[in-house]
Protein backbone atom coordinates (compact mmCIF):
# COMPACT_ATOMS: atom_id res chain seq x y z
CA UNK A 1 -17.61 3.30 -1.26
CA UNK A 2 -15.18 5.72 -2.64
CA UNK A 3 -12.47 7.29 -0.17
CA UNK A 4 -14.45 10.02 2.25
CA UNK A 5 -13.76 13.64 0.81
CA UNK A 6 -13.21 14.27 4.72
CA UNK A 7 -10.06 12.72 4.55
CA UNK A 8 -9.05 12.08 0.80
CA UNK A 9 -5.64 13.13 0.35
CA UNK A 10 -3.29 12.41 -2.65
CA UNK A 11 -0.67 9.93 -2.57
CA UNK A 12 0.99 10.71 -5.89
CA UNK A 13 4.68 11.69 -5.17
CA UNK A 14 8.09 10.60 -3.17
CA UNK A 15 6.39 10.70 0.24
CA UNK A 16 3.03 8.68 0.93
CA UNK A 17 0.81 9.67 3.37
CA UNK A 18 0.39 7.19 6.34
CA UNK A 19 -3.45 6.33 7.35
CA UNK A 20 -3.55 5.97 11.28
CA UNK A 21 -6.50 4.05 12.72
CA UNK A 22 -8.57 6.23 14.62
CA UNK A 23 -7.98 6.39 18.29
CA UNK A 24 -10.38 5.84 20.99
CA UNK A 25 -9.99 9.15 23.35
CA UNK A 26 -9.46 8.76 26.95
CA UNK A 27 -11.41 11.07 28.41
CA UNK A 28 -14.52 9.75 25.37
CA UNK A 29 -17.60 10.66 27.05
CA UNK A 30 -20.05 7.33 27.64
CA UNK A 31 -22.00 5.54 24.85
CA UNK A 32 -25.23 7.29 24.11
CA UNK A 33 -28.28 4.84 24.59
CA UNK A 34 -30.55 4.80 21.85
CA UNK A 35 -34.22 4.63 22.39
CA UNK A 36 -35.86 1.14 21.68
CA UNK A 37 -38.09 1.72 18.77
CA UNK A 38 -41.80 0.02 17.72
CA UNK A 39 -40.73 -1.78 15.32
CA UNK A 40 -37.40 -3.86 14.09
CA UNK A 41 -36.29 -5.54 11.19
CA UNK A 42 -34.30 -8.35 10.90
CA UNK A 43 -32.96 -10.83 7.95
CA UNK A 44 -32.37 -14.69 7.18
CA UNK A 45 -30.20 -15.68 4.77
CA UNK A 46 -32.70 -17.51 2.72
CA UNK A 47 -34.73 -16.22 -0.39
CA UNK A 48 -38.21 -15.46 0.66
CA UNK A 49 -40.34 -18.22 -1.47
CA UNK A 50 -44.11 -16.98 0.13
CA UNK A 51 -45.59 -16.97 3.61
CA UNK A 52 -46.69 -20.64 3.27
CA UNK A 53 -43.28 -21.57 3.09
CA UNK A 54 -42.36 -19.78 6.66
CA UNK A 55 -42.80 -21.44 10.11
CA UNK A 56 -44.12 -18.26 11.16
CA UNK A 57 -46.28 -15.66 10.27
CA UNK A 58 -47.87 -11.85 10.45
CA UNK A 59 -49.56 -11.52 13.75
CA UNK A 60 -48.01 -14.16 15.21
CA UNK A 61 -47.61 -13.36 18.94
CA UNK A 62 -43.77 -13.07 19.98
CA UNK A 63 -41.65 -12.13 23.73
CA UNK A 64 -38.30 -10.30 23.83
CA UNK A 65 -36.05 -12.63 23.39
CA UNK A 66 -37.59 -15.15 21.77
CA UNK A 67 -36.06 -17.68 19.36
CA UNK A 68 -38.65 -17.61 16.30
CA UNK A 69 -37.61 -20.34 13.97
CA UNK A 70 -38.40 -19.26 10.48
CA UNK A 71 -37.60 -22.46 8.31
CA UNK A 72 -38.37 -26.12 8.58
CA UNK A 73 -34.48 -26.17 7.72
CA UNK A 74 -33.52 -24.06 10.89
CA UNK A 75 -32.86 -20.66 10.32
CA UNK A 76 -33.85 -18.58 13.15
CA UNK A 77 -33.80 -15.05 14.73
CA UNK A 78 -34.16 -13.49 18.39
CA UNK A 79 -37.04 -11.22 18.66
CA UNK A 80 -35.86 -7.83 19.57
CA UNK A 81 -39.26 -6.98 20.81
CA UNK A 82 -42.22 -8.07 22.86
CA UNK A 83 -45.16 -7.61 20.37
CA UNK A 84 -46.37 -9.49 17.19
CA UNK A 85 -44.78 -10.44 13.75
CA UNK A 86 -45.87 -7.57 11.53
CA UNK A 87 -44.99 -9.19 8.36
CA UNK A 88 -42.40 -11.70 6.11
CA UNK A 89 -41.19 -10.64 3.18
CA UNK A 90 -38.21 -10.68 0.60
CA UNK A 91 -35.60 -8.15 0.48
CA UNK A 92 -32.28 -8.05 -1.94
CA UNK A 93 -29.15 -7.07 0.00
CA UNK A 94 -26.63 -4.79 -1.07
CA UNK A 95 -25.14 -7.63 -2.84
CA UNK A 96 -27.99 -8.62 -4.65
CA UNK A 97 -28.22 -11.20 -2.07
CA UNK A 98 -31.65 -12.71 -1.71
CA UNK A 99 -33.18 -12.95 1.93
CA UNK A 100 -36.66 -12.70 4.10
CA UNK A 101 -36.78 -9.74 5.90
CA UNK A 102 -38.98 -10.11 9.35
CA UNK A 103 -40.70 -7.26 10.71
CA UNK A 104 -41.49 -6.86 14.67
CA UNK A 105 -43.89 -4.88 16.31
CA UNK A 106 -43.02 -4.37 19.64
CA UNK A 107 -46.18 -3.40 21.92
CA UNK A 108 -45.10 -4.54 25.21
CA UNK A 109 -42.53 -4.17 27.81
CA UNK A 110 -40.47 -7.41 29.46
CA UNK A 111 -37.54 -9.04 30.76
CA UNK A 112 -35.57 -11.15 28.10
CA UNK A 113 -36.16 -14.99 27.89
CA UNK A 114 -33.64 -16.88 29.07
CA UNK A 115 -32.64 -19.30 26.04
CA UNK A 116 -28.94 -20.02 27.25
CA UNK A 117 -29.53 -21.25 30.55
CA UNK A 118 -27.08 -23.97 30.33
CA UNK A 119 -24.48 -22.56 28.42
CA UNK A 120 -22.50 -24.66 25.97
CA UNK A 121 -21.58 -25.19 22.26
CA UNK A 122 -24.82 -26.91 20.98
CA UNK A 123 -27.06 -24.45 23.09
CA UNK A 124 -24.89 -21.42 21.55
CA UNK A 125 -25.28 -22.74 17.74
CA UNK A 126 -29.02 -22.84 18.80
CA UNK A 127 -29.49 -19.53 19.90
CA UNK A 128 -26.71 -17.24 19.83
CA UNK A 129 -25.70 -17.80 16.18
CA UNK A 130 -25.38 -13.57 14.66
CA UNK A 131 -25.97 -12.50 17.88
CA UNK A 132 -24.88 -8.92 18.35
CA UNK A 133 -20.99 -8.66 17.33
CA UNK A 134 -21.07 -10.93 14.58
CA UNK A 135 -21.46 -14.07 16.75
CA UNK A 136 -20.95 -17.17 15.15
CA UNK A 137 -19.58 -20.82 16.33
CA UNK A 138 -20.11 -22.70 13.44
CA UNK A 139 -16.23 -23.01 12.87
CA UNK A 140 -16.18 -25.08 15.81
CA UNK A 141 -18.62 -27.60 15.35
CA UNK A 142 -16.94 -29.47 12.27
CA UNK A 143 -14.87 -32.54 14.07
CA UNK A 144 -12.64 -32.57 10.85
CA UNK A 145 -11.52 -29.23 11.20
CA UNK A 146 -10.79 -28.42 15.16
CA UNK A 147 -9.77 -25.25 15.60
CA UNK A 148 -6.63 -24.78 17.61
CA UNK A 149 -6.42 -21.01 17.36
CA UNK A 150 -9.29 -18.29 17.81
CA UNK A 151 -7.50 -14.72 17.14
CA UNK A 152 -9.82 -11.87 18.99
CA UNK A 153 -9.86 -8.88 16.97
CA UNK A 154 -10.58 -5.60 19.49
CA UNK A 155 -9.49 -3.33 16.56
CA UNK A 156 -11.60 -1.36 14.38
CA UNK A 157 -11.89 -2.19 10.88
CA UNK A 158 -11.82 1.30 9.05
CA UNK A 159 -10.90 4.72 9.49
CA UNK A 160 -12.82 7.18 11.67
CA UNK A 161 -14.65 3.96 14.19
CA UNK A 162 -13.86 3.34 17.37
CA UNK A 163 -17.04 0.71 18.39
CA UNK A 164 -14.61 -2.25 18.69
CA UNK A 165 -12.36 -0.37 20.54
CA UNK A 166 -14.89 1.11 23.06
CA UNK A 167 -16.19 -2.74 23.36
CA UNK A 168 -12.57 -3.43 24.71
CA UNK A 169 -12.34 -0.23 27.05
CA UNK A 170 -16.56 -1.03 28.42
CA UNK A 171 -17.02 -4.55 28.17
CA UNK A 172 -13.53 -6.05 29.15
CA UNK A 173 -15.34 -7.99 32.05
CA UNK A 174 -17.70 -9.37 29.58
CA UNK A 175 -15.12 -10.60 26.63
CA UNK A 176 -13.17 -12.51 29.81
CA UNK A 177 -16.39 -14.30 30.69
CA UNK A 178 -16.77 -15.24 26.74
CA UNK A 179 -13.27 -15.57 26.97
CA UNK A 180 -13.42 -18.50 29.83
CA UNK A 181 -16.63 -20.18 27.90
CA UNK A 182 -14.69 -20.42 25.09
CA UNK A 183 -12.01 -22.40 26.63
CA UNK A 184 -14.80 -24.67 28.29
CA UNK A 185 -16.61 -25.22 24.81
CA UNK A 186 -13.65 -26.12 22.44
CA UNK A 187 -10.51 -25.91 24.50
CA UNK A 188 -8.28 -24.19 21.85
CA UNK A 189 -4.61 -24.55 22.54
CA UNK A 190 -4.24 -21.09 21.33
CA UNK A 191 -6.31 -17.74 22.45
CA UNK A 192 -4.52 -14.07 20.87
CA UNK A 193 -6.52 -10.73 21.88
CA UNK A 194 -4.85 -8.38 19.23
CA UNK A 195 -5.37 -5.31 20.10
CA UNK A 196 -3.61 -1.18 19.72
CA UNK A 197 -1.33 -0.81 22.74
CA UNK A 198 -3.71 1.79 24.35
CA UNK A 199 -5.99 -0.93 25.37
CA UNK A 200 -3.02 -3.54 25.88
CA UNK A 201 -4.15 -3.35 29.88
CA UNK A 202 -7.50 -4.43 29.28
CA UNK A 203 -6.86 -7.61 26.49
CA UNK A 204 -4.42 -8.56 29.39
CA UNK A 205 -6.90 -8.89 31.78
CA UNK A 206 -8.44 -11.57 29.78
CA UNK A 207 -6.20 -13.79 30.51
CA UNK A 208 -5.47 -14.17 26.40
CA UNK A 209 -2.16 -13.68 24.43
CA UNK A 210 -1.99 -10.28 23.72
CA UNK A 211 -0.87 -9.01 20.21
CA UNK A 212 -0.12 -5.46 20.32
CA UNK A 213 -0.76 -4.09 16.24
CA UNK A 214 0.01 -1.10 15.19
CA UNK A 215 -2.07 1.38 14.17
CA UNK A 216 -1.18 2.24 10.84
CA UNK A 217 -3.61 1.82 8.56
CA UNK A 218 -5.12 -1.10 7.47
CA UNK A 219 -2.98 -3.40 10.27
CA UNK A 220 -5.93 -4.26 12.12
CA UNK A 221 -7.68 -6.12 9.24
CA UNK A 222 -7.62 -9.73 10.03
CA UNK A 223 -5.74 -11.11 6.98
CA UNK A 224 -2.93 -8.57 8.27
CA UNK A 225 -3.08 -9.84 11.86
CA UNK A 226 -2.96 -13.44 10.98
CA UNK A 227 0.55 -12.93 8.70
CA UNK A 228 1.60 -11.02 12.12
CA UNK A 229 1.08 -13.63 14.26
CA UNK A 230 2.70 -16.19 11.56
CA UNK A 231 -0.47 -17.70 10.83
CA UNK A 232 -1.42 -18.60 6.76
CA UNK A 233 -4.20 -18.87 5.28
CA UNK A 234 -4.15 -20.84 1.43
CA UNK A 235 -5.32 -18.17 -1.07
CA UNK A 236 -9.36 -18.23 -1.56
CA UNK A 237 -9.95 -20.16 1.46
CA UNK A 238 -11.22 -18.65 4.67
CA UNK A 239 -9.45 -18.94 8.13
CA UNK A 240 -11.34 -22.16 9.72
CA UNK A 241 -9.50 -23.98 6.87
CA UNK A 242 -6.50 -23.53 8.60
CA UNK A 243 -7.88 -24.14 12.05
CA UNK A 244 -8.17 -20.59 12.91
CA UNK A 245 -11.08 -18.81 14.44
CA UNK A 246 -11.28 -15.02 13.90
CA UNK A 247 -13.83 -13.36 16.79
CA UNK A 248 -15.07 -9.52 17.13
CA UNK A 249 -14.34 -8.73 20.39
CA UNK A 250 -18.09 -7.85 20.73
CA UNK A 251 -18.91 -11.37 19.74
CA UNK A 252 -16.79 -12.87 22.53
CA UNK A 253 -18.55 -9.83 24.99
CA UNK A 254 -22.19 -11.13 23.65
CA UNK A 255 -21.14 -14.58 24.60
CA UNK A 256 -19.84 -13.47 27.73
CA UNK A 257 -23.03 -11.63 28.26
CA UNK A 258 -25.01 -14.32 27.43
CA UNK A 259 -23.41 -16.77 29.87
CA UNK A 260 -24.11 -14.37 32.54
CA UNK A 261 -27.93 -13.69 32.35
CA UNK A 262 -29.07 -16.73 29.98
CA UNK A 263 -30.64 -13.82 27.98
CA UNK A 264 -29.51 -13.35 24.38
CA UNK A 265 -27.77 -10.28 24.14
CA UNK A 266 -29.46 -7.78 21.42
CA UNK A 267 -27.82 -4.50 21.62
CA UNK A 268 -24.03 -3.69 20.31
CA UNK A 269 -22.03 -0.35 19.41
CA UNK A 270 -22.41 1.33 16.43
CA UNK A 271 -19.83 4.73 15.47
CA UNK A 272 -22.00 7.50 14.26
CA UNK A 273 -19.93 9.98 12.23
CA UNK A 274 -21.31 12.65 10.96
CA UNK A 275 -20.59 15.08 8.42
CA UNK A 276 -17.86 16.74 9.57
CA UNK A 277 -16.06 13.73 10.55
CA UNK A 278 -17.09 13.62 14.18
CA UNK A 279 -18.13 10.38 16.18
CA UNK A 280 -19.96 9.55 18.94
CA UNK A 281 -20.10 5.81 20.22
CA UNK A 282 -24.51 4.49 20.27
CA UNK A 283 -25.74 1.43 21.81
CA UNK A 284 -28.40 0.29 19.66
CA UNK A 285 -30.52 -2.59 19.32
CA UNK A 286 -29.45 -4.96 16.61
CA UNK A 287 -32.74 -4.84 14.20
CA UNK A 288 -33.56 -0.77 14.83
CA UNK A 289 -34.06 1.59 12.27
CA UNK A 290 -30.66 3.93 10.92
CA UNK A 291 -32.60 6.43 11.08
CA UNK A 292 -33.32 5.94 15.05
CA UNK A 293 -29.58 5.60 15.02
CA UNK A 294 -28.84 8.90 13.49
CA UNK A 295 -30.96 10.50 15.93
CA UNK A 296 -29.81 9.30 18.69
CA UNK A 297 -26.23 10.71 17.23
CA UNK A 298 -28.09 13.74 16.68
CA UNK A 299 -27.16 13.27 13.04
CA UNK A 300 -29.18 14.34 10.02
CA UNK A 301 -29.17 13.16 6.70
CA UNK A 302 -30.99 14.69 4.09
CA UNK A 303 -31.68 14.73 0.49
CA UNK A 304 -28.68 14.11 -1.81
CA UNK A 305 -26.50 13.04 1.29
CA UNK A 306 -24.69 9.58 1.03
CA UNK A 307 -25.39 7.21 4.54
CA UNK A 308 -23.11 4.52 4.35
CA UNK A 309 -22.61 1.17 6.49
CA UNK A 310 -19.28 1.57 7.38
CA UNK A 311 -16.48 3.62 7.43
CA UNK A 312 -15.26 5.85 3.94
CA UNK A 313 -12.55 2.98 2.87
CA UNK A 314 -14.72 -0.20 3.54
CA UNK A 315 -18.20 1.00 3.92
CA UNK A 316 -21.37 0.51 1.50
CA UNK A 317 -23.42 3.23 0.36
CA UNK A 318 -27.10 2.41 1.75
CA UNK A 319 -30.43 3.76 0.62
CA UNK A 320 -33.40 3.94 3.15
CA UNK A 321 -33.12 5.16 6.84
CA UNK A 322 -35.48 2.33 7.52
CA UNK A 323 -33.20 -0.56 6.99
CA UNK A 324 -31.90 -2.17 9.98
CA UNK A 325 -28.47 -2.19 12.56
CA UNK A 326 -27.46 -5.54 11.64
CA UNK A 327 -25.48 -7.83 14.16
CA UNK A 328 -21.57 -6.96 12.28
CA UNK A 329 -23.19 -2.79 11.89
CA UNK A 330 -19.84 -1.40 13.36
CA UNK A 331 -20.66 2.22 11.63
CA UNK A 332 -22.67 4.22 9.94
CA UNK A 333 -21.59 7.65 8.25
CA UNK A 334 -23.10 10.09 6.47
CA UNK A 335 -21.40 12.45 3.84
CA UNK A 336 -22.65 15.56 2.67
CA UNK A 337 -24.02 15.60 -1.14
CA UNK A 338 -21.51 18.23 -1.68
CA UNK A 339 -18.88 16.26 -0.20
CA UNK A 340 -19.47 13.07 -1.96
CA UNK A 341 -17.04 12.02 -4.80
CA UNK A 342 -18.11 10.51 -8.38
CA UNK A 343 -16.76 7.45 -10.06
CA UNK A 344 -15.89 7.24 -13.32
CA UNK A 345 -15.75 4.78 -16.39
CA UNK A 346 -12.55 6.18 -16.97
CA UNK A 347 -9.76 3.44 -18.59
CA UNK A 348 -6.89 2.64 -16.11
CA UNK A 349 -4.28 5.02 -16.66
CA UNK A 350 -1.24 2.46 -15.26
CA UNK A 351 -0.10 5.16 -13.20
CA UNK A 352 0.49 2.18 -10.63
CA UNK A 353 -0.68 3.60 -7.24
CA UNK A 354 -2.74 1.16 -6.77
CA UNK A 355 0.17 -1.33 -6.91
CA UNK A 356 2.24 0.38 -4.66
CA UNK A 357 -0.57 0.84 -2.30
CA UNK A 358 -1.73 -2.76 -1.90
CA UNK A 359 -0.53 -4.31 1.41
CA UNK A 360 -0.90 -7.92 -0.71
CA UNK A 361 1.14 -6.67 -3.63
CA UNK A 362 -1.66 -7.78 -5.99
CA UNK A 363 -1.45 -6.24 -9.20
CA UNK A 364 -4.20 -3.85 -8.97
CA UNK A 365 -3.68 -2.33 -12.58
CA UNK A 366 -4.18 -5.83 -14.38
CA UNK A 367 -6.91 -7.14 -12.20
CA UNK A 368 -9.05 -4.15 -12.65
CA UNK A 369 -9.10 -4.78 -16.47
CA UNK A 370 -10.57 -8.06 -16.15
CA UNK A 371 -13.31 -7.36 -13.36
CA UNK A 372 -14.30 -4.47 -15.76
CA UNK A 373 -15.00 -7.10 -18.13
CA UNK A 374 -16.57 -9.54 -15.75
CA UNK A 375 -14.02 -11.80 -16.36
CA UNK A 376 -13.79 -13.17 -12.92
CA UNK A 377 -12.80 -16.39 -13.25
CA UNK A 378 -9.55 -15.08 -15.16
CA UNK A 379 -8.93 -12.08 -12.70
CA UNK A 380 -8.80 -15.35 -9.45
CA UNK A 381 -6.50 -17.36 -11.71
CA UNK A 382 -4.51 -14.94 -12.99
CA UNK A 383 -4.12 -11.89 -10.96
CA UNK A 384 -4.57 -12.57 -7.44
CA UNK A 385 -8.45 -11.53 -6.54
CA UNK A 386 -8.27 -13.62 -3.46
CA UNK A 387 -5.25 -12.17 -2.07
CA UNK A 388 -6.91 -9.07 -1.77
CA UNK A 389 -7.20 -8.26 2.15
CA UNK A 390 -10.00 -5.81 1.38
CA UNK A 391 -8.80 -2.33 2.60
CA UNK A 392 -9.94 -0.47 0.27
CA UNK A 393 -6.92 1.47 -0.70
CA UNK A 394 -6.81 1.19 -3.93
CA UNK A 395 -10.07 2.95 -4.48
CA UNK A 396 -8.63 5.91 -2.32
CA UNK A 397 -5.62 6.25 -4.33
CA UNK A 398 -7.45 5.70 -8.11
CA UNK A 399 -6.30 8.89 -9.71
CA UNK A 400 -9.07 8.06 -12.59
CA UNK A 401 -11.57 7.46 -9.64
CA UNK A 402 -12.33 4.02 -10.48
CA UNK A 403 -14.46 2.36 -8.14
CA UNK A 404 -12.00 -0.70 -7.86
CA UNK A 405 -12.97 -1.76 -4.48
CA UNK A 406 -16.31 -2.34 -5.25
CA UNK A 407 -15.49 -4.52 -8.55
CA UNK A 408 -13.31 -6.45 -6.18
CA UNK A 409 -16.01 -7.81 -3.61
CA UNK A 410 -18.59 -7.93 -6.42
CA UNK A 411 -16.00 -10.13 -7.93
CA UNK A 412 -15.73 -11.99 -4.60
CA UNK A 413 -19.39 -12.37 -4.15
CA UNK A 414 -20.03 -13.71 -7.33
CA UNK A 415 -17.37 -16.52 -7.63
CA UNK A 416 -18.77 -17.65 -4.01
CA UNK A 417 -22.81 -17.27 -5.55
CA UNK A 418 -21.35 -19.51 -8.32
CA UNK A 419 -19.37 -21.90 -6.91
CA UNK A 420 -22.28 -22.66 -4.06
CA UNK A 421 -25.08 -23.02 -6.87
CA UNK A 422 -22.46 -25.93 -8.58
């Protein structure tokens, strides 16, 4: 989305503002517990092709817990309730990515199953894969490629969320336990906890390197913290290329979690910030409603206002209360209609912020030219695309309010549709 009015400030002139992350208080008061709702909605990433092609189906009995296999092929999801499966059906992400959307009713209490009993890495790619954090393994289970580094990220990812960093203050218990299993499962010869130096105490504690990154504004991103740390990563390719791991710190919690009670952990943090740029830190149940969310937060959106996943430099502007917290939902905020900025088809005007912004020095003022014309292909070759880090900066400087960010990842997302389908 475009830069929150909240905080949009120029950065024309001799003197730029700097963007701090935002910090988690002290004295913040507990995380709220939202209420378990009747029904939950989660997603595979597989296009829906009709019921008969599904493993399972409406009114299908299900406990909480539950690993309900929904392809032949092995896609699966945890039931966040103990109830039936309401119904299967297809649903287009924000991307235009096509998936099957599974419904729960929940209509019974229960205690969680206990699906990693004997914890290890072929029971966690079984059952723990997007657990709640972000959770994923599969980096580590490809013998050509052994990863030798994992890099813990207890920062937060945008402006105005603190969710990872209230992880690291709650949970730093849990993330040593996932910590330890880690070590057990793949033995990397190198473990880094980055963290802000507020919470350098508890990433200690876990027995990890500890990276201390500064707070400044978009430091925390993981591209950022892997040039930090001396680590590369070839242009276009993603970190397990270069024997690198990148966790959430709520992943490595979950997994701690999970080692501990064998259950499959299903709830995670989510920042609420509301209108007038206040947060409050909810434990929800990955697969809830936003709107149950909100509530909780004792935030309202109505008519005209903007909900977005996210926070206002890397967030996505959503459109139904009813869709669900998904396992990597850090944030959800909610702008005022009268708040909310436009985007124009305005031409570039060169003016160069966007250059001078960009913490990858990719030239922002050529590249937009060619994603305007779809020209992807061209703008990768040419002018950098997969250099970008994906901050979002260059949207918040855009003095003709282009929406440059978002032709960036649409870029991004359609070179990677492309080059799968060859």
């Amino acid at each position: 989305m475009k830069g929150a009015g909240m905080i949009r400030k120029p950065f024309l002139g001799l003197t730029r503002q700097k963007l701090d992350a935002t910090p988690l208080p002290k004295g913040a008061p507990p995380v709220r517990q939202a209420p378990v709702c009747g029904t939950a909605v989660l997603f595979v990433p597989r296009r829906f092709e009709g019921a008969g092609t599904c493993s399972v189906k409406a009114g299908d009995p299900v406990r909480l817990g539950q690993k309900v296999g929904v392809y032949s092929t092995g896609e699966y999801v945890i039931s966040p309730v103990a109830g039936v499966v309401q119904k299967i059906e297809a649903h287009t992400g924000a991307a235009g990515e096509a998936m099957t959307a599974i419904t729960f009713e929940g209509q019974t209490a229960g205690e969680a199953e206990k699906l990693f009993a004997k914890p290890g890495l072929g029971a966690a790619l079984e059952c723990l894969e997007n657990a709640a954090g972000g959770l994923s393994l599969k980096a580590f289970s490809n013998p050509d490629k052994p990863i030798n580094t994992v890099i813990i990220i207890g920062m937060d990812q945008d402006l105005l969320v603190t969710a990872r960093q209230q992880v690291v203050r709650d949970k730093a218990k849990s993330i040593s336990k996932g910590v330890k299993a880690l070590k057990e499962m793949v033995n990397p010869g190198r473990m880094v906890f980055a963290v802000p130096p507020a919470l350098a105490h508890e990433a200690v504690e876990t027995g990890c390197e500890v990276a201390r990154i500064d707070t400044a504004y978009p430091k925390a991103l993981p591209a950022l913290v892997l040039a930090k740390l001396g680590l590369t990563v070839p242009t276009g390719s993603s970190p397990g290329d270069s024997e690198v791991a990148v966790l959430s710190a709520e992943a490595v919690a979950t997994l701690g979690e999970a080692c501990e009670t064998g259950a499959v952990p299903m709830e995670k943090y989510v920042t609420v910030i509301g209108k007038d740029g206040a947060s409050k830190n909810i434990a929800a149940r990955v697969g809830m409603p936003l709107g149950a969310v909100l509530a909780a937060a004792g935030v309202t959106a109505g008519d005209g206002d903007r909900v977005v996943l996210g926070g206002p430099l890397r967030g996505t502007a959503t459109y139904s209360l009813d869709l669900p917290v998904e396992p990597d939902t850090d944030a959800i905020l909610v702008q005022d209609k009268a708040a909310v900025e436009g985007v124009s088809d305005y031409p570039c005007l060169n003016c160069g912020e966007c250059v001078a912004v960009c913490p990858a020095r990719v030239p922002v003022n050529m590249l937009i030219r060619y994603l305007e014309n779809r020209l992807y292909e061209d703008a990768a070759k040419m002018y950098d695309l997969h250099s970008c880090v994906e901050c979002g900066l260059c949207s918040y400087v855009c003095v003709a309010q282009i929406p440059v960010f978002q032709y960036i990842m649409l870029a991004k997302r359609e070179l990677a549709r492309t080059g799968a389908e060859e």
